[in-house]
C-alpha atoms as a PDB file:
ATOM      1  CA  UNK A   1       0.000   0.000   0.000  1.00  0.00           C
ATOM      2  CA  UNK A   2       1.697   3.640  -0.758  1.00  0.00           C
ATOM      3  CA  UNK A   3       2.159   6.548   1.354  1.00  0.00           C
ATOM      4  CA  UNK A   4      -0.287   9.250   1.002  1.00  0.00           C
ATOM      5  CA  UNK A   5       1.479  12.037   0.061  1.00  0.00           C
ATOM      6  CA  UNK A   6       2.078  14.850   2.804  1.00  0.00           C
ATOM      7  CA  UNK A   7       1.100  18.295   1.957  1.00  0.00           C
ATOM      8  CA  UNK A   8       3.411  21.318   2.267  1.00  0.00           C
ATOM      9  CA  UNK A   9       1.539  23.939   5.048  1.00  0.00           C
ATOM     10  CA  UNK A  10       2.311  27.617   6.094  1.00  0.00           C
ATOM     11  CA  UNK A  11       2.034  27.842   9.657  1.00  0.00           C
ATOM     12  CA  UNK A  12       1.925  31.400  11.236  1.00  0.00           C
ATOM     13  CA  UNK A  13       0.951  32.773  14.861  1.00  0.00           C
ATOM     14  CA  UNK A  14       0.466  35.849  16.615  1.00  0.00           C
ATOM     15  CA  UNK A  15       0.700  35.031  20.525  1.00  0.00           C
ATOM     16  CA  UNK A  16      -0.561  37.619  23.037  1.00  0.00           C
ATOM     17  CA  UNK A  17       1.640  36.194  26.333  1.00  0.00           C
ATOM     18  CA  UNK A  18       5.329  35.831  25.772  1.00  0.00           C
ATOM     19  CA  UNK A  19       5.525  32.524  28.325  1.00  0.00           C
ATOM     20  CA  UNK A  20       2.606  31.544  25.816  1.00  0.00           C
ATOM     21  CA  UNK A  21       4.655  32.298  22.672  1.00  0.00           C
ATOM     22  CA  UNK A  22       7.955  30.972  23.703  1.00  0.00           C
ATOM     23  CA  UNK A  23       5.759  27.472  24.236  1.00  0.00           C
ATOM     24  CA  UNK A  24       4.272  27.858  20.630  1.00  0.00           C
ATOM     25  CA  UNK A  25       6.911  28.664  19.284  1.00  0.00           C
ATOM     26  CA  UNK A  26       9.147  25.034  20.644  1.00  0.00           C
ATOM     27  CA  UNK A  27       6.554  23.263  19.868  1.00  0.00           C
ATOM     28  CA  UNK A  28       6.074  24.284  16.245  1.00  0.00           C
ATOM     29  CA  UNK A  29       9.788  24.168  15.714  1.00  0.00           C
ATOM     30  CA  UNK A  30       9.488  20.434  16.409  1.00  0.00           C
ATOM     31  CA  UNK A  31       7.379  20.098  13.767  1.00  0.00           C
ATOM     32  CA  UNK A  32       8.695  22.729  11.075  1.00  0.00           C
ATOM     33  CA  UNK A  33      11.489  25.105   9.602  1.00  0.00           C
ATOM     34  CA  UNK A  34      11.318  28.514  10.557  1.00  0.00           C
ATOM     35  CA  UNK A  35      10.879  31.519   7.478  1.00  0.00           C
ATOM     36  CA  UNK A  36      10.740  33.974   9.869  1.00  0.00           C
ATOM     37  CA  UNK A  37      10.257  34.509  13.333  1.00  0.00           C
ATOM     38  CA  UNK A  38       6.360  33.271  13.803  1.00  0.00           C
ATOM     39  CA  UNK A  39       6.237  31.681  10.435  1.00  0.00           C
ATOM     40  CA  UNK A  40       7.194  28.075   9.427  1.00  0.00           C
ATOM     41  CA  UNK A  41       6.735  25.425   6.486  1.00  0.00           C
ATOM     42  CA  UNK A  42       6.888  21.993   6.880  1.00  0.00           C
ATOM     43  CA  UNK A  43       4.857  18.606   4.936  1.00  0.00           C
ATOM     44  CA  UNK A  44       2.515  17.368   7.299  1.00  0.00           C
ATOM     45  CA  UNK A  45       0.267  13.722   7.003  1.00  0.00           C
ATOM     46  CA  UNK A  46      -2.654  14.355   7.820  1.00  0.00           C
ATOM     47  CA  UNK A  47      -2.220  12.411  11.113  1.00  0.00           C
ATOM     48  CA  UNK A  48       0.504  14.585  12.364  1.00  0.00           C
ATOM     49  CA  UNK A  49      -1.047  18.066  11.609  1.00  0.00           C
ATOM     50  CA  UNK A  50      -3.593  16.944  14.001  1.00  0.00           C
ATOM     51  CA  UNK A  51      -1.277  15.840  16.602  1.00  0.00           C
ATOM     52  CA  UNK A  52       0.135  19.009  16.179  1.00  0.00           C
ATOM     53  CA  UNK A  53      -3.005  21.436  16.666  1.00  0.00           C
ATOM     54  CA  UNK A  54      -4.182  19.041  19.422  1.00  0.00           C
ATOM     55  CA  UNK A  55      -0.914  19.866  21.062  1.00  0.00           C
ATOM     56  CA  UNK A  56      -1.427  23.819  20.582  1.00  0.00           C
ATOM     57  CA  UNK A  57      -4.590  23.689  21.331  1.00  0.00           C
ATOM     58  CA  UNK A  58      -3.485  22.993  25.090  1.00  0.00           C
ATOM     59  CA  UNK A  59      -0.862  26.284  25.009  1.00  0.00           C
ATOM     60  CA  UNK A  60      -3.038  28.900  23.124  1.00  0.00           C
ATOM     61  CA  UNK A  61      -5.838  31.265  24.666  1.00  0.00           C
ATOM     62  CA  UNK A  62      -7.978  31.382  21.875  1.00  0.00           C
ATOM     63  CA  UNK A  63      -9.664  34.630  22.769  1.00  0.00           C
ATOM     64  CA  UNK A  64      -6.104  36.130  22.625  1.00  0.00           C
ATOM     65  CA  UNK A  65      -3.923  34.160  20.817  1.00  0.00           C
ATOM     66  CA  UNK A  66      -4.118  33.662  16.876  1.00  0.00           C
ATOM     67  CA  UNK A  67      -2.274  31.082  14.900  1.00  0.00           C
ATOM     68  CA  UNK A  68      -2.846  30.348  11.232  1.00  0.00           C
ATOM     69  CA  UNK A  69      -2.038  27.174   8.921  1.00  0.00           C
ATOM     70  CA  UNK A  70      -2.355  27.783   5.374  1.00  0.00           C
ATOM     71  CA  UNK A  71      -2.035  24.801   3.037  1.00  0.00           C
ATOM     72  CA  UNK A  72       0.034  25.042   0.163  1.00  0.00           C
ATOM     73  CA  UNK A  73      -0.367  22.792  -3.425  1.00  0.00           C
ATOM     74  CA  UNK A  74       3.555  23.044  -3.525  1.00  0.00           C
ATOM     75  CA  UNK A  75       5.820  25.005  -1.999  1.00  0.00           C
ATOM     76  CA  UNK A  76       7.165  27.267  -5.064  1.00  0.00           C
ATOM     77  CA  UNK A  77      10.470  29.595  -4.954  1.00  0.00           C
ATOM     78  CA  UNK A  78       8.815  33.209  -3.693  1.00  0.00           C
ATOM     79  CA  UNK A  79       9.846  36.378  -4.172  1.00  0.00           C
ATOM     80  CA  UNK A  80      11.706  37.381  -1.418  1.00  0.00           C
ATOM     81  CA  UNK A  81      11.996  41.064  -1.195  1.00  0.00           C
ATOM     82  CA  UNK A  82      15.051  41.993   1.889  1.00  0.00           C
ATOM     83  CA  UNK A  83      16.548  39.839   4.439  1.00  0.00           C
ATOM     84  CA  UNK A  84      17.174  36.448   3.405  1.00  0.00           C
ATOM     85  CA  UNK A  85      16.602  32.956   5.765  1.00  0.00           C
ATOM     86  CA  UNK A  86      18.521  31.128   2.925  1.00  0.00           C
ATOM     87  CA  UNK A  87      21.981  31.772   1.303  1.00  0.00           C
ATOM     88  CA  UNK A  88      21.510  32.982  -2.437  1.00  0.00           C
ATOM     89  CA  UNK A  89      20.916  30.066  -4.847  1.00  0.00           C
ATOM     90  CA  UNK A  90      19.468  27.855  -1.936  1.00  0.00           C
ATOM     91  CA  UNK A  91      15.610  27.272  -2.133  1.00  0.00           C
ATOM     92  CA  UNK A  92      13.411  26.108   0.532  1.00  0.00           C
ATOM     93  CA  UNK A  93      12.238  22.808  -1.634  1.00  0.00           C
ATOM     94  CA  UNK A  94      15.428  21.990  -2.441  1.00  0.00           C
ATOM     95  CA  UNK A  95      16.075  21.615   1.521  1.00  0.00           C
ATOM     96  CA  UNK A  96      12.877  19.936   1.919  1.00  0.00           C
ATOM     97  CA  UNK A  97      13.454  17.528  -0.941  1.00  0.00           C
ATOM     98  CA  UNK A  98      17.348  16.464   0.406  1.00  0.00           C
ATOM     99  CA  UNK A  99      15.580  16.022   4.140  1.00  0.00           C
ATOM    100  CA  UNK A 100      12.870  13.845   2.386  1.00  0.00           C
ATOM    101  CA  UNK A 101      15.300  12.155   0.695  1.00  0.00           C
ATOM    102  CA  UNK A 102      18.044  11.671   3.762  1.00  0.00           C
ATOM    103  CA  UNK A 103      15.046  10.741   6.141  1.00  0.00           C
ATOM    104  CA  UNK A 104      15.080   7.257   5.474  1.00  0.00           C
ATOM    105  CA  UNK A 105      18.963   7.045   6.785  1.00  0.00           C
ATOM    106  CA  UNK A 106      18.127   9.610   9.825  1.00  0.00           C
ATOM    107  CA  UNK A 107      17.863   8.094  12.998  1.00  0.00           C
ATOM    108  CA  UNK A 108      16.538  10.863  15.198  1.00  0.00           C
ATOM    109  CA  UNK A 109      13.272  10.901  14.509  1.00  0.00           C
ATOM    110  CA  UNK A 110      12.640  13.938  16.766  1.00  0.00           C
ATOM    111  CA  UNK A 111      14.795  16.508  13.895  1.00  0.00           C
ATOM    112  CA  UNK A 112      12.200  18.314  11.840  1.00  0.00           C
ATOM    113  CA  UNK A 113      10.977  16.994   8.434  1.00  0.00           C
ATOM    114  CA  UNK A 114      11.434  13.217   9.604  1.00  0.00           C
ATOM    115  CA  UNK A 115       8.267  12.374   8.964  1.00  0.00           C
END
């Protein structure tokens, strides 16, 4: 039986309480690379995007707090317009596709992208 294929996500938040945000923030860096400072990619299953907004569900105030995941068809090179998170002439899915790739040798299952 294949693998369903995971599907590439945007994951933003804007966290009111700064014990609140430094929580949100570990836990979604388990999960995904950072862009900037409150927003992250990563390729979720479906099965562990849920585990993950069951586990911020328990950190958030929802009255306060606001966090945001966008699902992308493929992540595509943006325009990037400023500071860069990558050197020049390194793209995000070229990262993502060597981690894919490498993730069957990894053996720390914990390091993002080992899915």
């Amino acid at each position: 039986m294949s693998k369903a294929k995971d599907i590439y996500y945007i994951i933003a938040y804007d966290i009111s309480d700064p014990k609140r945000l430094r929580k949100v923030h570990r836990l979604v860096k388990e999960y995904a690379m950072a862009l900037q400072h409150s927003v992250f990619i990563a390729p979720f299953s479906q099965s562990l995007l849920n585990e993950m907004v069951s586990r911020l569900k328990k950190i958030i105030a929802p009255s306060k707090d606001d966090v945001r995941i966008y699902p992308l068809s493929y992540p595509q090179t943006p325009e990037i317009y400023g500071k860069r998170k990558l050197p020049d002439g390194i793209f995000l899915n070229t990262i993502m596709d060597y981690q894919s790739q490498s993730s069957t040798q990894a053996s720390d299952a914990s390091l993002p992208f080992i899915l």
